[in-house]
C-alpha atoms as a PDB file:
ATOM      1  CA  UNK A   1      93.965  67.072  91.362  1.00  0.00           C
ATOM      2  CA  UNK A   2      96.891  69.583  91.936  1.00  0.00           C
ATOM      3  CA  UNK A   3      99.126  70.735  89.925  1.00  0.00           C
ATOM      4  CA  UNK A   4     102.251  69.354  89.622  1.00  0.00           C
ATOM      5  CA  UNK A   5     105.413  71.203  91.104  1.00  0.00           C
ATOM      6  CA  UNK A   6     106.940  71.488  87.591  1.00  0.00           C
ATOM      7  CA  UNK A   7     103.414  73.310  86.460  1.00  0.00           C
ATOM      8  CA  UNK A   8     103.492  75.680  89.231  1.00  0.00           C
ATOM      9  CA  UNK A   9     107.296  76.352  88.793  1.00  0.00           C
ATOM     10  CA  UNK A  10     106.575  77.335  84.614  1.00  0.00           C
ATOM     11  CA  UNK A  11     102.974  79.301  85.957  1.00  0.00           C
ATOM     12  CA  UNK A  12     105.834  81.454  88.141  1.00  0.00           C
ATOM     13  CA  UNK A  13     108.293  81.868  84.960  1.00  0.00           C
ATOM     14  CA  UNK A  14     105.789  82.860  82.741  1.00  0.00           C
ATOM     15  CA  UNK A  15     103.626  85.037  85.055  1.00  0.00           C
ATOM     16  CA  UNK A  16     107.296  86.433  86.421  1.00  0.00           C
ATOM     17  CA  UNK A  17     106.997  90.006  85.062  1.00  0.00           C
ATOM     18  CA  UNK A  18     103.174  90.718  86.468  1.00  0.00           C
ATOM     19  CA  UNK A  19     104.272  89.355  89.689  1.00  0.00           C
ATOM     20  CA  UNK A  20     107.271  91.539  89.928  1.00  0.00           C
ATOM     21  CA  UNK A  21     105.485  94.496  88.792  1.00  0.00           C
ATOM     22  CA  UNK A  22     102.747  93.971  91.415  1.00  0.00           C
ATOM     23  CA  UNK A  23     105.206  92.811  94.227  1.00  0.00           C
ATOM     24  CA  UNK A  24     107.098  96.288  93.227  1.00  0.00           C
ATOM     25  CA  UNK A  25     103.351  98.276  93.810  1.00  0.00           C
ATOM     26  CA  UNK A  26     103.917  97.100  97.043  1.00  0.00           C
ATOM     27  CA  UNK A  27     107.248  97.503  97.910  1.00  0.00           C
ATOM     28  CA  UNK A  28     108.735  99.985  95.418  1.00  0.00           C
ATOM     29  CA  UNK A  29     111.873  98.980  95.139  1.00  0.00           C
ATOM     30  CA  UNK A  30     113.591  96.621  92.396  1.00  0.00           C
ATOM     31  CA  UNK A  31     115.686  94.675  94.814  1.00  0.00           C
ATOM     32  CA  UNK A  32     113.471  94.221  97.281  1.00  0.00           C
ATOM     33  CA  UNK A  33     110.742  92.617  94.827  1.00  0.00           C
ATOM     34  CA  UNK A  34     112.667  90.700  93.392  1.00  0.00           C
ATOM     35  CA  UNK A  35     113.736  89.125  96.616  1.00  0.00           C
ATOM     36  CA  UNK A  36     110.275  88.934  97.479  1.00  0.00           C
ATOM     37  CA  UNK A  37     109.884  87.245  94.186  1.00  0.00           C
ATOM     38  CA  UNK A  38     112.474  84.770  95.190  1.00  0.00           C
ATOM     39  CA  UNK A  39     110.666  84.187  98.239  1.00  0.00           C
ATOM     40  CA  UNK A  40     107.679  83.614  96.782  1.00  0.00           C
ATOM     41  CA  UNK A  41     109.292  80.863  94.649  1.00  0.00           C
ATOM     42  CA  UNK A  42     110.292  78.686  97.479  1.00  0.00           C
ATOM     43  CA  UNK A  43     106.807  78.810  98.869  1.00  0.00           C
ATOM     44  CA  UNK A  44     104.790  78.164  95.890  1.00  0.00           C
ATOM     45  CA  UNK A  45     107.110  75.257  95.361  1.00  0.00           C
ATOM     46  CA  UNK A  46     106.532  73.757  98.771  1.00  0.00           C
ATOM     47  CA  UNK A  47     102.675  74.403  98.394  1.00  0.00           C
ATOM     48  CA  UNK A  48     102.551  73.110  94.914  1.00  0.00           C
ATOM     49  CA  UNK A  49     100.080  70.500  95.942  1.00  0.00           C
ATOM     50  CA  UNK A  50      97.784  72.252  97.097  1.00  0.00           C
ATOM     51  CA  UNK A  51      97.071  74.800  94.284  1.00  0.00           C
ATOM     52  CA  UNK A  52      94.700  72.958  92.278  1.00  0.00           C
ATOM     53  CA  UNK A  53      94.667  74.586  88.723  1.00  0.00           C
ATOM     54  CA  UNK A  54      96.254  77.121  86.923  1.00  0.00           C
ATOM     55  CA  UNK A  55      93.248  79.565  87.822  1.00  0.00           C
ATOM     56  CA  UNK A  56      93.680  78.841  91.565  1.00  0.00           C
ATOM     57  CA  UNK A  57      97.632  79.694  90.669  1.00  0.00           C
ATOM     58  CA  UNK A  58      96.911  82.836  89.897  1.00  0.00           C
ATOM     59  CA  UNK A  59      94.742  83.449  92.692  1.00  0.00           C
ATOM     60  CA  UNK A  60      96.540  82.298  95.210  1.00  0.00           C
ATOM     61  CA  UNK A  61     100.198  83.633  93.622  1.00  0.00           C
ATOM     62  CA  UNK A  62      98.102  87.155  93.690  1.00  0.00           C
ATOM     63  CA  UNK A  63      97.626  86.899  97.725  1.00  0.00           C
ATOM     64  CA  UNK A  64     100.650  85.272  98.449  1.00  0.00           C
ATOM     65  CA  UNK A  65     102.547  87.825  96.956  1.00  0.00           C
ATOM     66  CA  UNK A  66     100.673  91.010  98.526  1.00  0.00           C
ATOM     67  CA  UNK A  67     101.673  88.850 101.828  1.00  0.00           C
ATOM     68  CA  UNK A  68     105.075  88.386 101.390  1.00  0.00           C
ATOM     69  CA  UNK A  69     105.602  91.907 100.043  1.00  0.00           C
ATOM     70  CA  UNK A  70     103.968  93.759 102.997  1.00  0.00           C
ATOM     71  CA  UNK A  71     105.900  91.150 105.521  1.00  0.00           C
ATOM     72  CA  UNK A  72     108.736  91.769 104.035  1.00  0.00           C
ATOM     73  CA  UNK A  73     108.509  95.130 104.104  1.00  0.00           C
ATOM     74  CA  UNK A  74     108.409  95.033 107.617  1.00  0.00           C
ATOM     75  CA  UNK A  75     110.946  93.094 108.319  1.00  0.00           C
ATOM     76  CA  UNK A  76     113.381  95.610 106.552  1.00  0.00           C
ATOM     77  CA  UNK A  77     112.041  98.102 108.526  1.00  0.00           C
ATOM     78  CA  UNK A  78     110.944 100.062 105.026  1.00  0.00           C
ATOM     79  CA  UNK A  79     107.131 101.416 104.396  1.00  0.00           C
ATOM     80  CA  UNK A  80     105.882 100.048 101.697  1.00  0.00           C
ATOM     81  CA  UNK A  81     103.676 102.098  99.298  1.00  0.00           C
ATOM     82  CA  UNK A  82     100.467 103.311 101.308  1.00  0.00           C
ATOM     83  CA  UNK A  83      97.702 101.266  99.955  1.00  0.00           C
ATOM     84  CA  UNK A  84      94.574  99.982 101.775  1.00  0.00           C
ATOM     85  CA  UNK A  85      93.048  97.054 101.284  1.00  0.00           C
ATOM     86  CA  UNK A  86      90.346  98.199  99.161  1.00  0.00           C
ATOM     87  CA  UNK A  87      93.014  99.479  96.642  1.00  0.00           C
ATOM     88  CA  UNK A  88      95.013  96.222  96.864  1.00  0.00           C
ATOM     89  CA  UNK A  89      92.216  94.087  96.351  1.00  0.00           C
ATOM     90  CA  UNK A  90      91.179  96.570  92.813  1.00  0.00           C
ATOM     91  CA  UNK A  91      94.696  95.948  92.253  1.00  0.00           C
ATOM     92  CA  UNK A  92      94.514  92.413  92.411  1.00  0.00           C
ATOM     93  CA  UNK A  93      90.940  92.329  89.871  1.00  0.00           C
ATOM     94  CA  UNK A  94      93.287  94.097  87.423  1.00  0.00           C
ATOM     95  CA  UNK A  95      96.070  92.236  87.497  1.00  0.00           C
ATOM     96  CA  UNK A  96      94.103  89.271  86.769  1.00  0.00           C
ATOM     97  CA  UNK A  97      92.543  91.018  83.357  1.00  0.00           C
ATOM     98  CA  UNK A  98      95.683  92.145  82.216  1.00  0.00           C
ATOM     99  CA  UNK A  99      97.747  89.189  82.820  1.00  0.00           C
ATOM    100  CA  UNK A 100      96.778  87.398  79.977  1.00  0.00           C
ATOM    101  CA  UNK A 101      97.139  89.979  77.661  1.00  0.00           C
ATOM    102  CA  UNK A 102     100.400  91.388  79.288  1.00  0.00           C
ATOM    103  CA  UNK A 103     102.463  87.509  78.659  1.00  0.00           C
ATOM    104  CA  UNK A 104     101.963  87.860  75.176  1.00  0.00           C
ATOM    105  CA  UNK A 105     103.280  91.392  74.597  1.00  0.00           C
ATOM    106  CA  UNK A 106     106.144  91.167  77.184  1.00  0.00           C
ATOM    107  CA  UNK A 107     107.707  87.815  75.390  1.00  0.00           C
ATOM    108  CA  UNK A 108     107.634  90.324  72.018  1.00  0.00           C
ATOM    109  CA  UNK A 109     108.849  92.667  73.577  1.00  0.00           C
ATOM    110  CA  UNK A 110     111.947  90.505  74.834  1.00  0.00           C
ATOM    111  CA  UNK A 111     112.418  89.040  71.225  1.00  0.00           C
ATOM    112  CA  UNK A 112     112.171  92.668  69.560  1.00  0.00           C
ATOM    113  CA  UNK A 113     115.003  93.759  72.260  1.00  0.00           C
ATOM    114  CA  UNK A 114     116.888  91.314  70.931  1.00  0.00           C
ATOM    115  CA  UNK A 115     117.041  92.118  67.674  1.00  0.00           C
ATOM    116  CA  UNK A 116     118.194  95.748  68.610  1.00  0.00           C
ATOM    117  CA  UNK A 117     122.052  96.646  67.244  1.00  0.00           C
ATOM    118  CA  UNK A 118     124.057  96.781  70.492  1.00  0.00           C
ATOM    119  CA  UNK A 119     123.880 100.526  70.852  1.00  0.00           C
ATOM    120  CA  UNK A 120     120.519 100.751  71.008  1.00  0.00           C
ATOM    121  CA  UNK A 121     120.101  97.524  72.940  1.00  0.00           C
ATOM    122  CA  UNK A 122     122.539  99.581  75.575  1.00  0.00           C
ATOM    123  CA  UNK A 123     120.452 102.798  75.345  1.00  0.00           C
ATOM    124  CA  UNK A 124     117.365 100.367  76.615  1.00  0.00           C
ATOM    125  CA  UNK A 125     119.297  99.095  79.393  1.00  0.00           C
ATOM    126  CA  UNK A 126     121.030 102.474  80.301  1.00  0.00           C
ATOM    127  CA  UNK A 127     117.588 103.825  80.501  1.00  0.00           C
ATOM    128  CA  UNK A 128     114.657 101.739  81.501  1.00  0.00           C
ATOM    129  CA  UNK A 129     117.138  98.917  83.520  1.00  0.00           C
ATOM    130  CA  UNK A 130     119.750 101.736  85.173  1.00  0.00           C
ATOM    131  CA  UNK A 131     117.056 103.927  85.311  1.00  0.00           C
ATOM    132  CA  UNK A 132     119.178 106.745  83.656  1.00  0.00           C
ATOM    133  CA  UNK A 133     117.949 109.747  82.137  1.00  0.00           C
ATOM    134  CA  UNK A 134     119.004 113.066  80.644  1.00  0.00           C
ATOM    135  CA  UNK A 135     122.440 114.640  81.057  1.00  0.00           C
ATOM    136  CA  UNK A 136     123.226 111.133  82.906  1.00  0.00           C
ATOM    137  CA  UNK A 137     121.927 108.919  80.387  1.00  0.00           C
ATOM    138  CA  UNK A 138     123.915 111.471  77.368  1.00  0.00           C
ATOM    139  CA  UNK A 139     126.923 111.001  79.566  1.00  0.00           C
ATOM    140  CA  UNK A 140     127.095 107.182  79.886  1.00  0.00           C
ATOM    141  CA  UNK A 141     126.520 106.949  76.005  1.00  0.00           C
ATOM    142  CA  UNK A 142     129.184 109.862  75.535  1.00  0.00           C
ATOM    143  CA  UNK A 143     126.313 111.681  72.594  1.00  0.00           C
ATOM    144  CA  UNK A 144     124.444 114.710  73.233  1.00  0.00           C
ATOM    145  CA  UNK A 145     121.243 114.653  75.350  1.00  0.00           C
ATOM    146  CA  UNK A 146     118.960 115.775  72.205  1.00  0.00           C
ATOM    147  CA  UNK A 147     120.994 113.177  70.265  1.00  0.00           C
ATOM    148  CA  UNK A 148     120.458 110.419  73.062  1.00  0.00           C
ATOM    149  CA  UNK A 149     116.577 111.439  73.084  1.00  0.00           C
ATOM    150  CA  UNK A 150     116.212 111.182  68.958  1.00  0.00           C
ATOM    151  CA  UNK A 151     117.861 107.982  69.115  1.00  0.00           C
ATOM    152  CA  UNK A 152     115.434 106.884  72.437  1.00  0.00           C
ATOM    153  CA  UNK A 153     112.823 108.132  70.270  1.00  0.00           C
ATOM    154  CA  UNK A 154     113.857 106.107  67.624  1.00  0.00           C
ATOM    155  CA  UNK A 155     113.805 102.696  69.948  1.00  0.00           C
ATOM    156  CA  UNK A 156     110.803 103.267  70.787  1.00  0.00           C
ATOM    157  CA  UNK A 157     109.170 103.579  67.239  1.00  0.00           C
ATOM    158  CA  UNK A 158     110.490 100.303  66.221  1.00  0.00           C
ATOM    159  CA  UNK A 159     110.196  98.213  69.416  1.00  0.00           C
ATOM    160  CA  UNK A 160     106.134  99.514  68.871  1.00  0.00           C
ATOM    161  CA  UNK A 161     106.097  98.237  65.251  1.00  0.00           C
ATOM    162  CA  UNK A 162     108.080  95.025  65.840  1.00  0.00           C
ATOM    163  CA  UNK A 163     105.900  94.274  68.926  1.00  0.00           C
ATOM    164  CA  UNK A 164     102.292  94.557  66.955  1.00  0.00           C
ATOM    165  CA  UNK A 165     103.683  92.920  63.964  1.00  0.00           C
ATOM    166  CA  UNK A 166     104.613  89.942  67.045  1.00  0.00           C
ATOM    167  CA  UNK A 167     101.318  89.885  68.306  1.00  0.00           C
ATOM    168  CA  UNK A 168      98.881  90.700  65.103  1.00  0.00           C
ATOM    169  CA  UNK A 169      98.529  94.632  65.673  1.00  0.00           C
ATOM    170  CA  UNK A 170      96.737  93.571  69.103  1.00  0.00           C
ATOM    171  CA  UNK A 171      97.962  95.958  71.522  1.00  0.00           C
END
């Protein structure tokens, strides 16, 4: 029996993360994914009936995504990153392994984020969302860069402990 439209549509929320990041192996750029991403919404809605379980989901979200990415890629005239189908397809076996394990630590992650104080909360975003680093990153916060990097440093000690404490101390 398929799944039902509503099923596939939460499979696409909660698997949203590994299918950007494996869209974005593809295409290597944020945008771009994630309007490939978008694409790939509409499509797995339409096709919802014929994707017959959650493990056929992932399967066939895996190869419709590698699709849309490289067409989509074409159509913008843009290369997309220069991997051959053997590499694609090892990419694929991965991404199915680490899935599972990758949901639970990205919704920690998310919750830990959120109980960041706004600075550091900002310093996130400056960095790992704007992409910022160094004398730009130090600039946008107004602070030194060694200050900006202690602070970082910082973050990223207690995102690490709040995230195993989330999931048990699995990593």
């Amino acid at each position: 029996m398929p799944l039902h439209p509503d099923t596939v549509v939460r499979q696409l929320v909660r698997e949203r993360s590994q299918i950007l990041a494996f869209i974005w192996s593809i295409v290597h750029d944020e945008h771009l994914a994630e309007d490939v991403f978008q694409e790939l919404f509409v499509i797995a809605s339409r096709k919802a009936d014929e994707i017959e379980d959650v493990e056929h989901f992932r399967k066939w979200v895996r190869k419709a995504a590698r699709f849309e990415a490289l067409n989509t890629a074409r159509k913008r005239q843009r290369s997309p990153m220069v991997f051959n189908t053997t590499t694609l397809d090892l990419l694929d076996e991965v991404w199915q392994e680490e899935a599972r394990d990758t949901t639970d630590q990205v919704v920690a992650l998310r919750s830990c984020i959120e109980q960041l104080t706004p600075y550091a909360r900002r310093l996130v975003t400056l960095r790992y969302a704007d992409g910022l680093s160094g004398q730009p990153l130090a600039d946008a916060l107004d602070r030194k860069v060694g200050t900006v990097y202690t602070a970082l440093s910082r973050v990223h000690r207690v995102l690490g402990d709040c995230v195993k404490r989330r999931i048990g101390g699995a990593t």
